[in-house]
C-alpha atoms as a PDB file:
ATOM      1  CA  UNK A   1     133.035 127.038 -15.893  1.00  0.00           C
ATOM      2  CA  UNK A   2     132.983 124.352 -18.335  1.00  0.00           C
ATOM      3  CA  UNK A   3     134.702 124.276 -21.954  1.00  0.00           C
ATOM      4  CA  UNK A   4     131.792 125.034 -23.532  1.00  0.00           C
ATOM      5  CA  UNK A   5     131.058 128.250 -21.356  1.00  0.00           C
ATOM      6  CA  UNK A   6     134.787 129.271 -21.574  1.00  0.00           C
ATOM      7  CA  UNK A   7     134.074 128.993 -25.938  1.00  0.00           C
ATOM      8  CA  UNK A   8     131.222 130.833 -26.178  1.00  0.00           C
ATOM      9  CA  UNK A   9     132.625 134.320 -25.691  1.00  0.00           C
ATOM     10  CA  UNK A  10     135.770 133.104 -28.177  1.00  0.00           C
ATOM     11  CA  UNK A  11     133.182 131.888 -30.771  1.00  0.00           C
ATOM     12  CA  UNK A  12     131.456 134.928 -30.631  1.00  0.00           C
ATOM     13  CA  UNK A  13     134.535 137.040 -31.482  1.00  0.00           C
ATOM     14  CA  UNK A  14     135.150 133.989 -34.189  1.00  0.00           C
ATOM     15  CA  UNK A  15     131.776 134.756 -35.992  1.00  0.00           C
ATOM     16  CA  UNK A  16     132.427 138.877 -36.325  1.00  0.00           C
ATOM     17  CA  UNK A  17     135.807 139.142 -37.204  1.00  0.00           C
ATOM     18  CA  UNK A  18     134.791 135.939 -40.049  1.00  0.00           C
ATOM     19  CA  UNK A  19     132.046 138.542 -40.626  1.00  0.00           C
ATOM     20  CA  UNK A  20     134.196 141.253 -40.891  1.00  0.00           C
ATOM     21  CA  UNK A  21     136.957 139.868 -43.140  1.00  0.00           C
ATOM     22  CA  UNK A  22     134.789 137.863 -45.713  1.00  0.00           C
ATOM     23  CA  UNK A  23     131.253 139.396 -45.522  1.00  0.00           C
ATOM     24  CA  UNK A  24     128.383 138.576 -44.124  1.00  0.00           C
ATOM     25  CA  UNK A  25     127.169 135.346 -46.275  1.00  0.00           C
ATOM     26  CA  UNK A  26     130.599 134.175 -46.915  1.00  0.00           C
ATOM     27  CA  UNK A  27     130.760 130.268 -46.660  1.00  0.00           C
ATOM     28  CA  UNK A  28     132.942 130.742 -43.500  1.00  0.00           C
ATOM     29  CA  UNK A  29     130.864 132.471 -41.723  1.00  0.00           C
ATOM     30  CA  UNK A  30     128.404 129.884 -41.509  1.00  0.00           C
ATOM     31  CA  UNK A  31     131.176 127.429 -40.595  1.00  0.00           C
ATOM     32  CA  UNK A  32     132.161 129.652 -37.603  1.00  0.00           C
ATOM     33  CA  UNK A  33     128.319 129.942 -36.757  1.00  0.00           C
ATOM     34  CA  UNK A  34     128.162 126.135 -36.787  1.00  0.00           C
ATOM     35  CA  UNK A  35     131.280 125.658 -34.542  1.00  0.00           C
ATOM     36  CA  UNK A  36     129.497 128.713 -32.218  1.00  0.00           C
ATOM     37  CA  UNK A  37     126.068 126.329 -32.332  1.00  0.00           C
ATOM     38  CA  UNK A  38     127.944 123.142 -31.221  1.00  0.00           C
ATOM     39  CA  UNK A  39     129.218 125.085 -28.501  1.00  0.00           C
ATOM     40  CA  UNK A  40     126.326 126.625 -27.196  1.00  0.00           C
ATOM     41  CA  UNK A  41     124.159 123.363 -27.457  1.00  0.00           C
ATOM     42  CA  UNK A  42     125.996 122.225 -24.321  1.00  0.00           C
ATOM     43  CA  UNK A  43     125.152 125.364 -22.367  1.00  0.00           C
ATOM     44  CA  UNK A  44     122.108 124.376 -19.822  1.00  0.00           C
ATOM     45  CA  UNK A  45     118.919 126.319 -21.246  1.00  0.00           C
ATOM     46  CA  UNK A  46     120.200 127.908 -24.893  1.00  0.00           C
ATOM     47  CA  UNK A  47     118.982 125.007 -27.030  1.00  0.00           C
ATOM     48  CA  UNK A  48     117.547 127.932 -28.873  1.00  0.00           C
ATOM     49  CA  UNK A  49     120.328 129.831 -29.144  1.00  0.00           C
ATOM     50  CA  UNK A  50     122.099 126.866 -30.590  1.00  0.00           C
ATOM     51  CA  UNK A  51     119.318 126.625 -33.426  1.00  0.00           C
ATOM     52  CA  UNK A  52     119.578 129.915 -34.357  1.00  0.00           C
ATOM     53  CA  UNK A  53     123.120 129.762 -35.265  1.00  0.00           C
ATOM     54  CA  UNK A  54     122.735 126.458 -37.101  1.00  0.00           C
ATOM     55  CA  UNK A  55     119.733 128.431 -38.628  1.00  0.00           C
ATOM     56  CA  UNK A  56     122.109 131.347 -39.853  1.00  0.00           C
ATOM     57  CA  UNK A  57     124.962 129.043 -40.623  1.00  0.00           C
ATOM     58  CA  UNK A  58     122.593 126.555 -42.403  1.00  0.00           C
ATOM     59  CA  UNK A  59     120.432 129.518 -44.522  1.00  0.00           C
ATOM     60  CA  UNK A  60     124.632 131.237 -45.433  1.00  0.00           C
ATOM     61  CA  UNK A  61     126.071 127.647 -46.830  1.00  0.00           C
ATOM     62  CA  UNK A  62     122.885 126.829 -49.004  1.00  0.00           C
ATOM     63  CA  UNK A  63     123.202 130.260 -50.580  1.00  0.00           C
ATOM     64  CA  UNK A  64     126.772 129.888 -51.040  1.00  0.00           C
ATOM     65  CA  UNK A  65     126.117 126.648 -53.107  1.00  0.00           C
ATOM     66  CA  UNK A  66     127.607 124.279 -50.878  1.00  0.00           C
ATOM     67  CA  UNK A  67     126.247 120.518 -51.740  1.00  0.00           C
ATOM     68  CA  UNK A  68     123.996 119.341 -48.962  1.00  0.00           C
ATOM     69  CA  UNK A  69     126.268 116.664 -47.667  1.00  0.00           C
ATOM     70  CA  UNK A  70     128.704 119.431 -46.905  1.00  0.00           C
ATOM     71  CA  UNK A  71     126.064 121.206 -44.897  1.00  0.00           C
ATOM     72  CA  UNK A  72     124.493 117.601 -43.351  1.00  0.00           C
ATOM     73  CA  UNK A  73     128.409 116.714 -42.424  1.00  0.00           C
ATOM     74  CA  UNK A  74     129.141 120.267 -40.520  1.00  0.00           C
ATOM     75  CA  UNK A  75     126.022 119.951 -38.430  1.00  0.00           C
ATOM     76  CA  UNK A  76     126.390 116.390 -37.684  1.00  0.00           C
ATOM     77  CA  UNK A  77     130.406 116.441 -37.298  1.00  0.00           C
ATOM     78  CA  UNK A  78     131.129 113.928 -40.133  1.00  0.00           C
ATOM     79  CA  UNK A  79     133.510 113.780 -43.224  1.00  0.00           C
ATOM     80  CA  UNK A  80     131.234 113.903 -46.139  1.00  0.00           C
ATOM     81  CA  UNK A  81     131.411 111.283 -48.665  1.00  0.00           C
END
């Protein structure tokens, strides 16, 4: 089982307990959606999975108010300007 695979289940727990502590459109949770995304884009076949986390995490940080370069840097893994 690869890294990925072995982060999945971890991520998971991530995202609901982020859920639990914060709410669920708190700015962290769509950070911890992101990070659960990245992971599951390596996974053979769950492409859509992937998107629907960066979906969720995407929709939570623009209704936070995050500036789009925050939200353009978590999905692409950069240090916004």
């Amino acid at each position: 089982m690869d890294d990925s695979a072995r982060a999945e289940p971890l991520l998971r727990e991530v995202v609901e307990d982020v859920r639990r502590l914060y709410g669920l459109r708190h700015p962290q949770v769509g950070i911890a959606l992101n990070n659960l995304g990245n992971a599951v884009s390596d996974l053979e076949g769950r492409l859509a999975d992937a998107e629907a986390a960066y979906q969720e995490s995407i929709s939570i940080l623009r209704q936070s108010g995050a500036p789009s370069a925050v939200v353009a840097a978590l999905l692409f893994g950069v240090t916004p300007i």
